[in-house]
N, C-alpha and C. Protein backbone atom coordinates (compact mmCIF):
# COMPACT_ATOMS: atom_id res chain seq x y z
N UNK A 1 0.86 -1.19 0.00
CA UNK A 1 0.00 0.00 0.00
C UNK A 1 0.89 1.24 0.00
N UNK A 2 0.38 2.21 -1.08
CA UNK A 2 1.59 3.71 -0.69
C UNK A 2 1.10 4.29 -0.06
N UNK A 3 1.66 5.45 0.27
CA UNK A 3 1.47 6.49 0.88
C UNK A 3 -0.03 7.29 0.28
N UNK A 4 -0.20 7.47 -0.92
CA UNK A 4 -1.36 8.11 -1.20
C UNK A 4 -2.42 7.51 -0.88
N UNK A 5 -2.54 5.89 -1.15
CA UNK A 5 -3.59 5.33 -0.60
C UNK A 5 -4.33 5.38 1.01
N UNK A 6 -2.75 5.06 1.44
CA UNK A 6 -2.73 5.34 3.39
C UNK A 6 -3.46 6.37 3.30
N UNK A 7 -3.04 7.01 2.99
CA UNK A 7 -3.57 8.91 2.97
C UNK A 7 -4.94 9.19 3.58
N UNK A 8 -5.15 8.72 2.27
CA UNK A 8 -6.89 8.45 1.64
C UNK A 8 -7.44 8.08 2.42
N UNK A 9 -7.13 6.28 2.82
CA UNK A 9 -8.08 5.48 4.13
C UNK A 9 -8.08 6.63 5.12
N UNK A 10 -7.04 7.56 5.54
CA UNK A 10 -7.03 7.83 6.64
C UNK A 10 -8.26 8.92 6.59
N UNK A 11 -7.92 10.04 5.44
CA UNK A 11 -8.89 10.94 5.61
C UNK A 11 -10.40 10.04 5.18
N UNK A 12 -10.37 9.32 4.57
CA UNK A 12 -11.99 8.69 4.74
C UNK A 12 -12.78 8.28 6.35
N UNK A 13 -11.55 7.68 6.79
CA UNK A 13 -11.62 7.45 8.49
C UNK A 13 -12.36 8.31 9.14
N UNK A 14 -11.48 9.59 8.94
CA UNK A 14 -11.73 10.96 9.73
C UNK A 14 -13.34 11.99 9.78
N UNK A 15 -13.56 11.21 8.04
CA UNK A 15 -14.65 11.79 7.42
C UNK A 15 -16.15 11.05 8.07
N UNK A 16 -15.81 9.94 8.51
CA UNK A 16 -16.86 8.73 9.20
C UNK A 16 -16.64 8.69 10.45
N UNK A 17 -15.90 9.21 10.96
CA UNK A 17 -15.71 9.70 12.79
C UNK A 17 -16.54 11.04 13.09
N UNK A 18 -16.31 11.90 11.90
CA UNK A 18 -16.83 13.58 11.90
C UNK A 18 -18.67 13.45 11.76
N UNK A 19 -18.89 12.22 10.78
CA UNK A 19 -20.25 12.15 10.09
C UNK A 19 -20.61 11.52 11.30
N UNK A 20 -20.34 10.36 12.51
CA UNK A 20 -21.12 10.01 13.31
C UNK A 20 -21.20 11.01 14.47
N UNK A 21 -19.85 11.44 15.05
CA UNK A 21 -20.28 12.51 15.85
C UNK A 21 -21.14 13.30 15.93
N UNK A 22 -21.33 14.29 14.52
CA UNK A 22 -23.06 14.87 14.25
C UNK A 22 -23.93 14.29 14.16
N UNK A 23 -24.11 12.69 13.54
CA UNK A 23 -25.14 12.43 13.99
C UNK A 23 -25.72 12.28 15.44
N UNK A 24 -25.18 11.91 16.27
CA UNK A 24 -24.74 11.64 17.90
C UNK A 24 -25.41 12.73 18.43
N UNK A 25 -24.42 13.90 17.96
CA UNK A 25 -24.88 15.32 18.94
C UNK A 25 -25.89 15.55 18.35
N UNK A 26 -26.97 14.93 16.98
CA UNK A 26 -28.37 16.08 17.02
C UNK A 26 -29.21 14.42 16.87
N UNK A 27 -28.95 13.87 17.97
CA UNK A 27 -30.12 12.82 18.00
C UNK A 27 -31.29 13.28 18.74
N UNK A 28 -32.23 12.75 18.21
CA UNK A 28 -33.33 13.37 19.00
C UNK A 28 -33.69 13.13 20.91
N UNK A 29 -32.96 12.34 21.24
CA UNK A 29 -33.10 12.16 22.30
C UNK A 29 -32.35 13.21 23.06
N UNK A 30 -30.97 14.01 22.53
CA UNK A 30 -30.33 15.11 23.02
C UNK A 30 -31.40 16.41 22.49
N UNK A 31 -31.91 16.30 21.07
CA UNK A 31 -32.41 17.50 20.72
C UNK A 31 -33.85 17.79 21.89
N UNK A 32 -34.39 17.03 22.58
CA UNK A 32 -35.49 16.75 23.12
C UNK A 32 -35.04 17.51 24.34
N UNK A 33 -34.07 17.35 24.87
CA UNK A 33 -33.90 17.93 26.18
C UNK A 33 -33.06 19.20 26.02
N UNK A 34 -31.91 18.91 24.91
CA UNK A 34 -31.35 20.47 25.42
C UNK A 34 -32.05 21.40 23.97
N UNK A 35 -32.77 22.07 25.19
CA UNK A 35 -33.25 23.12 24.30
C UNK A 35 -34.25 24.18 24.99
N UNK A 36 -34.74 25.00 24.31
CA UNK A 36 -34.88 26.52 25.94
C UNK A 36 -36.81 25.70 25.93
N UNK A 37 -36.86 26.51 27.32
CA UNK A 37 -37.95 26.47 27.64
C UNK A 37 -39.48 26.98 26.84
N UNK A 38 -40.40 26.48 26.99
CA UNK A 38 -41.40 26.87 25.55
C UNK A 38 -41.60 28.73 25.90
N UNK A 39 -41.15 29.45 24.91
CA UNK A 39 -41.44 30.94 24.74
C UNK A 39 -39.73 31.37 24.64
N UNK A 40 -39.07 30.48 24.87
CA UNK A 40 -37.85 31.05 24.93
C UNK A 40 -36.89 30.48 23.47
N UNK A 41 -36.05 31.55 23.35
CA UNK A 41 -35.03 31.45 21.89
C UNK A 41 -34.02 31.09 22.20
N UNK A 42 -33.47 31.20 23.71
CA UNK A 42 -32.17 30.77 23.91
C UNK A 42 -32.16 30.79 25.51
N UNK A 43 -31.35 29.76 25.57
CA UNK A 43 -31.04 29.35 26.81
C UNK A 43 -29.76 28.44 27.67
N UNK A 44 -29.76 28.74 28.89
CA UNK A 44 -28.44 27.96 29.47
C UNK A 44 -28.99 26.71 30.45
N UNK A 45 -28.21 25.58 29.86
CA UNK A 45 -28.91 24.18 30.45
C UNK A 45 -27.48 23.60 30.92
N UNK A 46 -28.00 23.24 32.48
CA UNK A 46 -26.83 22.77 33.20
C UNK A 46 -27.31 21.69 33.64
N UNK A 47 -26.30 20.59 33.80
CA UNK A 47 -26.39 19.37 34.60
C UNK A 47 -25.39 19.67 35.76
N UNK A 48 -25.95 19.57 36.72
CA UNK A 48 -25.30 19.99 38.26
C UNK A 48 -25.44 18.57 39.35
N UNK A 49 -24.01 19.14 40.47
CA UNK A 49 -24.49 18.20 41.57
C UNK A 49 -23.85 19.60 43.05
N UNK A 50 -25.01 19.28 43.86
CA UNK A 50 -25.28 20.61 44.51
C UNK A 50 -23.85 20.44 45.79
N UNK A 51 -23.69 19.04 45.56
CA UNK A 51 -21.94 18.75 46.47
C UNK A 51 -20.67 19.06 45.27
N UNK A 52 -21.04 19.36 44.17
CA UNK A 52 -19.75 19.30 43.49
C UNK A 52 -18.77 21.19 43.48
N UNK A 53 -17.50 21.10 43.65
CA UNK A 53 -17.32 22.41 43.87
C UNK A 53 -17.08 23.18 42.52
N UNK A 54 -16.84 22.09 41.89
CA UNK A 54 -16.75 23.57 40.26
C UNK A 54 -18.16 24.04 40.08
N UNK A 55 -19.42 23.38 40.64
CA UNK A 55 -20.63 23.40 39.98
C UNK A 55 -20.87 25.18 40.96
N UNK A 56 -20.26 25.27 41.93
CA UNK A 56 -19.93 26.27 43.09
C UNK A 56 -19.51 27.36 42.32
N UNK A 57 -18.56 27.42 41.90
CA UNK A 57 -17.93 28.08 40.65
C UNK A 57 -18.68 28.97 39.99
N UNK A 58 -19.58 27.71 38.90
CA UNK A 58 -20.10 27.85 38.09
C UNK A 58 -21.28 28.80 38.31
N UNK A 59 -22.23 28.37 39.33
CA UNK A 59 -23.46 29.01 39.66
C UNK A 59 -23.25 30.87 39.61
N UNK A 60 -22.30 31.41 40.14
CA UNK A 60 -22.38 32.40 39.74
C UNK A 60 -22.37 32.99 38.44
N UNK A 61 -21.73 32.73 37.77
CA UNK A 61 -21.56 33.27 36.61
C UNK A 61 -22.19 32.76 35.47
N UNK A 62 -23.45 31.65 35.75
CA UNK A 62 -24.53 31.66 35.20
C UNK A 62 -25.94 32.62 35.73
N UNK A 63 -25.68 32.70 36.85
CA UNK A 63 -26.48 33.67 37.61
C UNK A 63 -26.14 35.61 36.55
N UNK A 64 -25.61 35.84 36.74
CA UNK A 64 -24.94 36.76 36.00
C UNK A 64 -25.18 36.51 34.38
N UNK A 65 -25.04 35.64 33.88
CA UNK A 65 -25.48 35.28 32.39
C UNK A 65 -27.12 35.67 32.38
N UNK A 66 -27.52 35.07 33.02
CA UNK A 66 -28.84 35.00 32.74
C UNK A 66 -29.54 36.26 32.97
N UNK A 67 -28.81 37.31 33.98
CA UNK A 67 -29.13 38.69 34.06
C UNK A 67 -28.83 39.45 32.99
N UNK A 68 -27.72 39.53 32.96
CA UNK A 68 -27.18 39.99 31.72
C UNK A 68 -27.19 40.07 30.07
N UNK A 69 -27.79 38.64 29.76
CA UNK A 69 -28.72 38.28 28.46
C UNK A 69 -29.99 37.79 28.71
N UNK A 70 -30.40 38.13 29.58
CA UNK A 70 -31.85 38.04 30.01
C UNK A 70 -32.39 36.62 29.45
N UNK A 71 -31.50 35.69 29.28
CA UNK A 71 -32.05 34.57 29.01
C UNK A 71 -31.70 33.55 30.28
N UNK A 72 -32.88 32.26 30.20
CA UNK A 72 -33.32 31.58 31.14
C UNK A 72 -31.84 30.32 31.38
N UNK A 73 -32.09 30.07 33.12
CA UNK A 73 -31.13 28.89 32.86
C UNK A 73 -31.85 27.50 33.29
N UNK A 74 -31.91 26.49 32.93
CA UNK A 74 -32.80 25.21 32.89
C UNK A 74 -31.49 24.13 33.82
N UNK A 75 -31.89 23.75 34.95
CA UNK A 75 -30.91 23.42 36.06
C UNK A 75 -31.39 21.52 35.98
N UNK A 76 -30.66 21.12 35.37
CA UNK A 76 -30.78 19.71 35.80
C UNK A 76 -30.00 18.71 36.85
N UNK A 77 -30.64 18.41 37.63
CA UNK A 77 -29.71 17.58 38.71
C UNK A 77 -29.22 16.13 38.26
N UNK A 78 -27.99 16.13 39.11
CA UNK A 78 -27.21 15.20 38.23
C UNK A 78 -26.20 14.80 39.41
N UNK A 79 -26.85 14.24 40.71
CA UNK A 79 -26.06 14.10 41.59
C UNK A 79 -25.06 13.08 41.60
N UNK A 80 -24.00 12.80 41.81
CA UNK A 80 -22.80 12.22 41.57
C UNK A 80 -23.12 11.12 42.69
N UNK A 81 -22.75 9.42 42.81
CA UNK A 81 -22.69 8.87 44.00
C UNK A 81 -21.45 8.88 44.85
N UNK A 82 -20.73 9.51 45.16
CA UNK A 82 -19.40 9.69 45.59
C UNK A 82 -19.85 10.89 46.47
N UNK A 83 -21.31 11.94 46.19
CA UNK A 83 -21.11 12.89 47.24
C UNK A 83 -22.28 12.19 48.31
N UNK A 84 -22.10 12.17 49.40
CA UNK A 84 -23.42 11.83 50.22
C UNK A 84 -24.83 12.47 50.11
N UNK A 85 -24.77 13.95 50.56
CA UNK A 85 -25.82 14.67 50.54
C UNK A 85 -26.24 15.23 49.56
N UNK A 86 -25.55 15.05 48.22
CA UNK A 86 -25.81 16.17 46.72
C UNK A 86 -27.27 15.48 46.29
N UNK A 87 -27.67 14.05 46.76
CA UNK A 87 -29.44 13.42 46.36
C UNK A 87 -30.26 14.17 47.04
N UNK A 88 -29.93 14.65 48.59
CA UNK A 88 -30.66 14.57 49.39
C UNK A 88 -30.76 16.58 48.95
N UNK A 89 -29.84 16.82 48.42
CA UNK A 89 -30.17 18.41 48.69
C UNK A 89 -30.91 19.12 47.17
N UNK A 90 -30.79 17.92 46.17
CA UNK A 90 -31.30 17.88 45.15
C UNK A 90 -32.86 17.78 45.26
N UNK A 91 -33.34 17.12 46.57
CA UNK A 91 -34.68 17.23 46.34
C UNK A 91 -35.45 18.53 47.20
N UNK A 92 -34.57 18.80 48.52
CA UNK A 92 -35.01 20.11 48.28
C UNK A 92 -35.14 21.04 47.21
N UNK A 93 -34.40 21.27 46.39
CA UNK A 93 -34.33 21.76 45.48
C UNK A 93 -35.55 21.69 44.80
N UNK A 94 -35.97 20.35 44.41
CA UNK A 94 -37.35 19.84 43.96
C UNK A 94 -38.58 20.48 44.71
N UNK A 95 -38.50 20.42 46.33
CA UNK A 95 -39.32 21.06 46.76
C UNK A 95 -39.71 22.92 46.53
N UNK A 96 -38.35 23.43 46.71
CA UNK A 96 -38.67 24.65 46.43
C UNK A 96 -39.01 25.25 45.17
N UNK A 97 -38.28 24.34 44.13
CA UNK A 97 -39.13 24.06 42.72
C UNK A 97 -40.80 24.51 42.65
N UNK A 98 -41.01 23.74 43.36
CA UNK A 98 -42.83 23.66 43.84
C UNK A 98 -43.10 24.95 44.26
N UNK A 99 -42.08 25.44 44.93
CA UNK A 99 -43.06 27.06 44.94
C UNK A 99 -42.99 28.12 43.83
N UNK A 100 -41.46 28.09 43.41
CA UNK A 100 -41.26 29.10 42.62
C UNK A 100 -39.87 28.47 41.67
N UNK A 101 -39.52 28.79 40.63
CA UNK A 101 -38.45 28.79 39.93
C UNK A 101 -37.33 29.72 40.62
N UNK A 102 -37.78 30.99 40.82
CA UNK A 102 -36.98 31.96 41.16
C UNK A 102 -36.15 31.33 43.11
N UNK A 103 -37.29 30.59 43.46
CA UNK A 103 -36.94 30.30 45.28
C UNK A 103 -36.04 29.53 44.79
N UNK A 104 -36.46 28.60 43.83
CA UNK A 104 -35.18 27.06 43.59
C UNK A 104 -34.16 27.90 43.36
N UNK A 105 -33.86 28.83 42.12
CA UNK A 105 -32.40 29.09 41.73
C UNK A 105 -31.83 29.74 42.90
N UNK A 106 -32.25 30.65 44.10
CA UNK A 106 -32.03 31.03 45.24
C UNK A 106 -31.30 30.29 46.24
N UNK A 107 -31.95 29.06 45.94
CA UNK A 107 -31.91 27.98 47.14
C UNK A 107 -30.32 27.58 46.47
N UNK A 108 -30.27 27.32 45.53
CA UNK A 108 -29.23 26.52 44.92
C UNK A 108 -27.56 27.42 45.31
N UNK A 109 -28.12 28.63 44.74
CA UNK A 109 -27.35 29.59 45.60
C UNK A 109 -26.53 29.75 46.69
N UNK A 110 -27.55 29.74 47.59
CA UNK A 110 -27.69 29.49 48.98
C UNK A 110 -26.27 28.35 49.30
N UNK A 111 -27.25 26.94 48.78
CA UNK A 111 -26.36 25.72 48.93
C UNK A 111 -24.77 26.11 48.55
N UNK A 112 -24.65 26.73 47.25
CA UNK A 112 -23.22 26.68 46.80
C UNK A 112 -22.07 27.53 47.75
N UNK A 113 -23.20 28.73 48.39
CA UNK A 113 -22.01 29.67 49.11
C UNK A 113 -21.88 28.78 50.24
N UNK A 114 -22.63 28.25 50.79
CA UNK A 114 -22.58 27.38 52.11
C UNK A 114 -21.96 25.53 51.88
N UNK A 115 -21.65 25.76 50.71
CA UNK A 115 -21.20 24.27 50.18
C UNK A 115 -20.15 23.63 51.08
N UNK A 116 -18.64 24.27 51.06
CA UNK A 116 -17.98 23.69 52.50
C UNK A 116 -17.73 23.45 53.65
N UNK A 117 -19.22 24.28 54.15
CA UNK A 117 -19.27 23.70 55.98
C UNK A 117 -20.35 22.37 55.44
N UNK A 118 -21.25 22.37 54.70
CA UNK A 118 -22.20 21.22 54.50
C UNK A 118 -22.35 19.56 54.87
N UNK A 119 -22.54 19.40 55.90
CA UNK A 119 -22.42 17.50 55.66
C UNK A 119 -24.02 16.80 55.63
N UNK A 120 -23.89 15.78 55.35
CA UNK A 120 -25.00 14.87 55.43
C UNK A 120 -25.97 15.45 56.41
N UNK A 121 -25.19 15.36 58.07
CA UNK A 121 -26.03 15.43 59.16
C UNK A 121 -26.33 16.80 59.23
N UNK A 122 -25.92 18.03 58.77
CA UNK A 122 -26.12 19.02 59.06
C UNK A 122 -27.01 19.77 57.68
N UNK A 123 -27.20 19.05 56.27
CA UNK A 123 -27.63 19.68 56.10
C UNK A 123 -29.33 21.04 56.02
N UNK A 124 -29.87 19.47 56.87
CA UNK A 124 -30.97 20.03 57.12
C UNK A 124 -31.43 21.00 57.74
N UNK A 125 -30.27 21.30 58.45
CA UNK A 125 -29.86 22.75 59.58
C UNK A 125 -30.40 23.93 58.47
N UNK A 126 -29.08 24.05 57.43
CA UNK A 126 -29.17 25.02 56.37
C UNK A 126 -30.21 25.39 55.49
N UNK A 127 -30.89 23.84 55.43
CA UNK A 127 -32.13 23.88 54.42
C UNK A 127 -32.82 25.14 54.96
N UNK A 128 -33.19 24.53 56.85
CA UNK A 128 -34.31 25.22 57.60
C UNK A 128 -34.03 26.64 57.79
N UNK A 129 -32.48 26.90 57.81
CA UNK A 129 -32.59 28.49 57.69
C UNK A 129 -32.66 29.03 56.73
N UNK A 130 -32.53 28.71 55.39
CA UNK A 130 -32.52 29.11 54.34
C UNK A 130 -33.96 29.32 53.75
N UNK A 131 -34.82 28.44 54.70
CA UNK A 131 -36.51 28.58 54.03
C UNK A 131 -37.23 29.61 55.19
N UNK A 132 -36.46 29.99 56.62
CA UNK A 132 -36.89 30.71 57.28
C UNK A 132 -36.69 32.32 56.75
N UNK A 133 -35.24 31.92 56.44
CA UNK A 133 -35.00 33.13 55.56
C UNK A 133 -35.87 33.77 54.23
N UNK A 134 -36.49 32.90 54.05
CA UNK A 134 -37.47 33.75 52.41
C UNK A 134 -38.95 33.27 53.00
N UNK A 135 -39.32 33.19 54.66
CA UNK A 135 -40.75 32.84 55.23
C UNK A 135 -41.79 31.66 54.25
N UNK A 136 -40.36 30.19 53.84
CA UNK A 136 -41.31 29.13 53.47
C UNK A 136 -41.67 28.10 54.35
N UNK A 137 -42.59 27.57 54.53
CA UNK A 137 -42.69 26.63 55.70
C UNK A 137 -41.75 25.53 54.78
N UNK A 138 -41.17 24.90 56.31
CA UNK A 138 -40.61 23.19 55.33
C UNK A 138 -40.87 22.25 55.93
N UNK A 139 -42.12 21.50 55.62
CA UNK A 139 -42.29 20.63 56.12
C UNK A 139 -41.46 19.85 56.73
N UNK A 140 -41.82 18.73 57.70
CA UNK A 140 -40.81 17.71 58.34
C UNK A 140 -40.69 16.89 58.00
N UNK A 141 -42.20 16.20 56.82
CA UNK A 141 -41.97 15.10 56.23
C UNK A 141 -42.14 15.76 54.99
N UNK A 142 -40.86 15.50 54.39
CA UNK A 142 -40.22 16.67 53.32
C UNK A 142 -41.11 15.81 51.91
N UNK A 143 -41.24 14.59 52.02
CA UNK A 143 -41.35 13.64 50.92
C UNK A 143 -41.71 12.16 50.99
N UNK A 144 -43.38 12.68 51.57
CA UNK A 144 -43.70 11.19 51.91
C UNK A 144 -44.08 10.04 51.32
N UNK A 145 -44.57 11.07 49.62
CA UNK A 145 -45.14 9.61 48.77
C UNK A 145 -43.43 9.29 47.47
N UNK A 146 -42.62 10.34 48.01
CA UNK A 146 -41.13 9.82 47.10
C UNK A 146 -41.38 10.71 45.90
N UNK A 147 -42.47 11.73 45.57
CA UNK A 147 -42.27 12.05 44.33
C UNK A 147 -41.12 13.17 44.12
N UNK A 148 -40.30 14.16 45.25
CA UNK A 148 -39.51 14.40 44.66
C UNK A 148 -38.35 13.93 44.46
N UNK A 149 -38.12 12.83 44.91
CA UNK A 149 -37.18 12.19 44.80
C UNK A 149 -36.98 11.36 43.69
N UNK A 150 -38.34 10.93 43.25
CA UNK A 150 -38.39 10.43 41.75
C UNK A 150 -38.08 11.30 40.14
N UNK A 151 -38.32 12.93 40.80
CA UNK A 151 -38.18 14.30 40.17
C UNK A 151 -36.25 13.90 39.93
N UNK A 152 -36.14 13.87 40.77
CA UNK A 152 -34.37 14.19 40.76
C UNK A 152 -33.84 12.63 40.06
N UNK A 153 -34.80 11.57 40.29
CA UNK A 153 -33.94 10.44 39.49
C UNK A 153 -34.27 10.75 37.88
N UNK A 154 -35.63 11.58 37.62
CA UNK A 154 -35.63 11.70 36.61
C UNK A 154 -35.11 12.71 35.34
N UNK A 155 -34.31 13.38 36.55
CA UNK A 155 -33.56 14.57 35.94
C UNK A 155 -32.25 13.88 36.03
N UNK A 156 -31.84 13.15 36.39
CA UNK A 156 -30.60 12.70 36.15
C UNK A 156 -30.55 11.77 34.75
N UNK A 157 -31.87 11.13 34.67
CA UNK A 157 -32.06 9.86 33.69
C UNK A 157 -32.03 10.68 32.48
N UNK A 158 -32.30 12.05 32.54
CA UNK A 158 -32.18 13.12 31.34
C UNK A 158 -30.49 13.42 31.14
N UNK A 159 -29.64 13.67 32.15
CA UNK A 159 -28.95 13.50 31.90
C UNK A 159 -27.77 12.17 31.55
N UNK A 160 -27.99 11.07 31.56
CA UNK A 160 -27.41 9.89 31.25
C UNK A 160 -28.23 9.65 30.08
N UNK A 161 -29.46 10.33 29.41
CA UNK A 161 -29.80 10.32 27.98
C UNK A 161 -28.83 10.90 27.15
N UNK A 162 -28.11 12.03 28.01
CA UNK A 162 -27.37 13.26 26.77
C UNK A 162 -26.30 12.62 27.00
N UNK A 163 -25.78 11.71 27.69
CA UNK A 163 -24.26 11.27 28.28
C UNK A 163 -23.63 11.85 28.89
N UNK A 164 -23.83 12.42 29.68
CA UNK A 164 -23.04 13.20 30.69
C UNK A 164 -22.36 12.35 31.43
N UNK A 165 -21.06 12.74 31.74
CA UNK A 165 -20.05 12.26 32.78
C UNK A 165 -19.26 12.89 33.67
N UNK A 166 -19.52 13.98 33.61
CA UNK A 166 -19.29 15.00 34.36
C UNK A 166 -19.90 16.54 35.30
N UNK A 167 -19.47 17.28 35.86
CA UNK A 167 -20.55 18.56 36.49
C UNK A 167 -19.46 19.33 36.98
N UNK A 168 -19.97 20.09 36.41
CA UNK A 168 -20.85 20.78 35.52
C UNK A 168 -20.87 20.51 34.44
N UNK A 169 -21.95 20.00 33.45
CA UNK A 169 -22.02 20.05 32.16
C UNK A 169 -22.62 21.30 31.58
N UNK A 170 -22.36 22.47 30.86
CA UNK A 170 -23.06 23.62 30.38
C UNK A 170 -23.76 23.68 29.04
N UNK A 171 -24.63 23.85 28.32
CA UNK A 171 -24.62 24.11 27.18
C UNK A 171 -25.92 25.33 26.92
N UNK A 172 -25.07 25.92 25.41
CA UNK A 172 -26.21 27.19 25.41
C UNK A 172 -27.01 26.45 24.19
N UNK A 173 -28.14 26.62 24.35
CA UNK A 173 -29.26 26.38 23.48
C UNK A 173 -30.27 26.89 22.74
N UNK A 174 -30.82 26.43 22.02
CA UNK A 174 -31.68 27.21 20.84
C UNK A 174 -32.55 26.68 20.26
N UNK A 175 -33.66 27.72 20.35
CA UNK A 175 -34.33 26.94 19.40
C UNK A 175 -34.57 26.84 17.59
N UNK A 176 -33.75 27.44 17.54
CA UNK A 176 -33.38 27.19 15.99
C UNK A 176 -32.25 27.15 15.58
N UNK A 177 -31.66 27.31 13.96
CA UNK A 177 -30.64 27.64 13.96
C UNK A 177 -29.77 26.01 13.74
N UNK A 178 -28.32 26.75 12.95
CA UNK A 178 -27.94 24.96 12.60
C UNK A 178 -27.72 24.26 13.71
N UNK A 179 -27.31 24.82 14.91
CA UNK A 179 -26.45 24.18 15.57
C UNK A 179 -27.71 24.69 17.00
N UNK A 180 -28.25 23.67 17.17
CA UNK A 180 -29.55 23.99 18.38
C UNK A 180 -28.56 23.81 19.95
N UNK A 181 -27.49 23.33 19.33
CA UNK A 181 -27.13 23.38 21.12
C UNK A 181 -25.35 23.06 21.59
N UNK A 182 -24.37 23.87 22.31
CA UNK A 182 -23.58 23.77 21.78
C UNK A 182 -22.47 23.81 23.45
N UNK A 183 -22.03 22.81 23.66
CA UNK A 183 -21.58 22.23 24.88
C UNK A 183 -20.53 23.57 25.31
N UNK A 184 -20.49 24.26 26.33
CA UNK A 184 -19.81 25.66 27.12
C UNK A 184 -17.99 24.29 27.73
N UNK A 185 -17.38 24.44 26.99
CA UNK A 185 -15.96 23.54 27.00
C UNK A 185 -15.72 23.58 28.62
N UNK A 186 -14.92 25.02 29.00
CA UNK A 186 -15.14 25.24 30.24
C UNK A 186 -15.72 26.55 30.35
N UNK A 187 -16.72 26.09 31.06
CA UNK A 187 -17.56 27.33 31.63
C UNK A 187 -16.96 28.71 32.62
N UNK A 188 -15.80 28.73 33.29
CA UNK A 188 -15.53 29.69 34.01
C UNK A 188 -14.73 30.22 33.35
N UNK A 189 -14.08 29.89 32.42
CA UNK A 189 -13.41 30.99 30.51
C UNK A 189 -14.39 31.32 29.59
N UNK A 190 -15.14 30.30 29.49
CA UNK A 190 -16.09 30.45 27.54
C UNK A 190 -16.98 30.82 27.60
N UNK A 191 -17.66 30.69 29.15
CA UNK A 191 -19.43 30.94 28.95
C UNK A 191 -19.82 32.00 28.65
N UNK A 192 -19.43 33.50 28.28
CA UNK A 192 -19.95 34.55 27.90
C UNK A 192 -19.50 34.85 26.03
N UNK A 193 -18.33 34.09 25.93
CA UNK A 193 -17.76 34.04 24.50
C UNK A 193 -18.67 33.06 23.68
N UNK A 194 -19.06 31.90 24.66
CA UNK A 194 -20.14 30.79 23.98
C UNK A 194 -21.10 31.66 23.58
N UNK A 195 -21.98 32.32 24.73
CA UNK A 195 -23.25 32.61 24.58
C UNK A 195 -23.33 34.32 23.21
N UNK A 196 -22.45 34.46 23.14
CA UNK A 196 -22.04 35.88 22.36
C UNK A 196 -22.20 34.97 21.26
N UNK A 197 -20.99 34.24 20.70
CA UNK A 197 -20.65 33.42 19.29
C UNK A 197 -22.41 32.78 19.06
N UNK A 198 -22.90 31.65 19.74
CA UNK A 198 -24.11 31.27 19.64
C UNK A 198 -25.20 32.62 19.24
N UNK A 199 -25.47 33.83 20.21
CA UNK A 199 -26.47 34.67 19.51
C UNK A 199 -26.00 35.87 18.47
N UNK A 200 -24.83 35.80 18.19
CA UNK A 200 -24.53 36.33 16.70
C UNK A 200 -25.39 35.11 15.85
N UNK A 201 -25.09 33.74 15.65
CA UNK A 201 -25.24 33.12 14.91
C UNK A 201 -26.82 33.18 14.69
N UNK A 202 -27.36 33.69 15.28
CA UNK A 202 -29.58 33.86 15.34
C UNK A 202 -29.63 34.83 14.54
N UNK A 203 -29.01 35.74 14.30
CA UNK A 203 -29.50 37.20 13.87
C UNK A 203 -29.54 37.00 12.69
């Protein structure tokens, strides 16, 4: 075999690695989930775990994104089994969900600045001041028939649809446009260069 042939196989290779990858990233099972909320053109969709510390990081300066381009961020839990309490604080989360969108992203907040005193046994301490703090009652039996806890397995099962293996996972999204959704590499460098490059590409 020469060299031109080698060549060839190789770039044909390259050309059938490139062609499955796109198919991959716009399968409908990814296009189904990452994508903005109904009324919205663009948006930031995270897979989080409320024990992980880059996700700590991260929360601000999606907080700030979303002020700043006035677009929405869509928070999926994605608790890791290696942290103890990131299930258990995920369904608060679920609960305050139930009152408001705005209390959840608060709460999450909350959790991240208070992330390294946090343990298992204590976190319920924080929950309770944190809901005294915005006058929510919290119940004692937080979750008696399991449904938010089924909420958070099923936000994870969304994320092990898209393949996630990591958290923070970021991506900015769209609802149109060639490229509907487009993974933030690392988020505490790209995420404002992502979300810029992505809404040039709408106009």
């Amino acid at each position: 075999m020469n060299i031109k042939t080698l060549l060839r196989i190789v770039f044909l290779l390259a050309l059938a690695a490139l062609a499955t990858k796109a198919l991959r990233a716009q399968s409908p099972t990814q296009a189904s989930i990452l994508r903005p909320p109904a009324g919205a053109k663009m948006a930031l969709v995270e897979f989080a775990d409320l024990e992980c510390p880059q996700c700590a990081v991260v929360a601000p300066l999606l907080d700030k994104a979303e002020k700043t381009y006035k677009i929405p961020v869509v928070v999926y839990d994605f608790p890791l089994p290696q942290h103890a309490w990131a299930f258990d604080g995920s369904v608060y989360a679920m609960y305050f969900r139930s009152k408001s969108p705005a209390l959840e992203w608060k709460y999450r907040l909350f959790i991240y600045q208070n992330q390294p005193a946090i343990t298992q046994q204590n976190l319920r301490s924080y929950v309770e001041k944190f809901a005294a703090e915005n006058k929510v009652a919290l119940p004692f039996a937080l979750d008696p028939q399991g449904k938010l806890a089924a909420a958070v397995r099923a936000s994870k099962d969304k994320g092990i649809a898209v393949k996630i293996d990591h958290t923070p996972t970021v991506y900015v999204v769209t609802s149109g446009g060639e490229t509907p959704f487009v993974e933030v590499q690392k988020p505490t460098n790209d995420l404002f260069a992502t979300i810029d490059q992505v809404k040039s590409e709408l106009k």
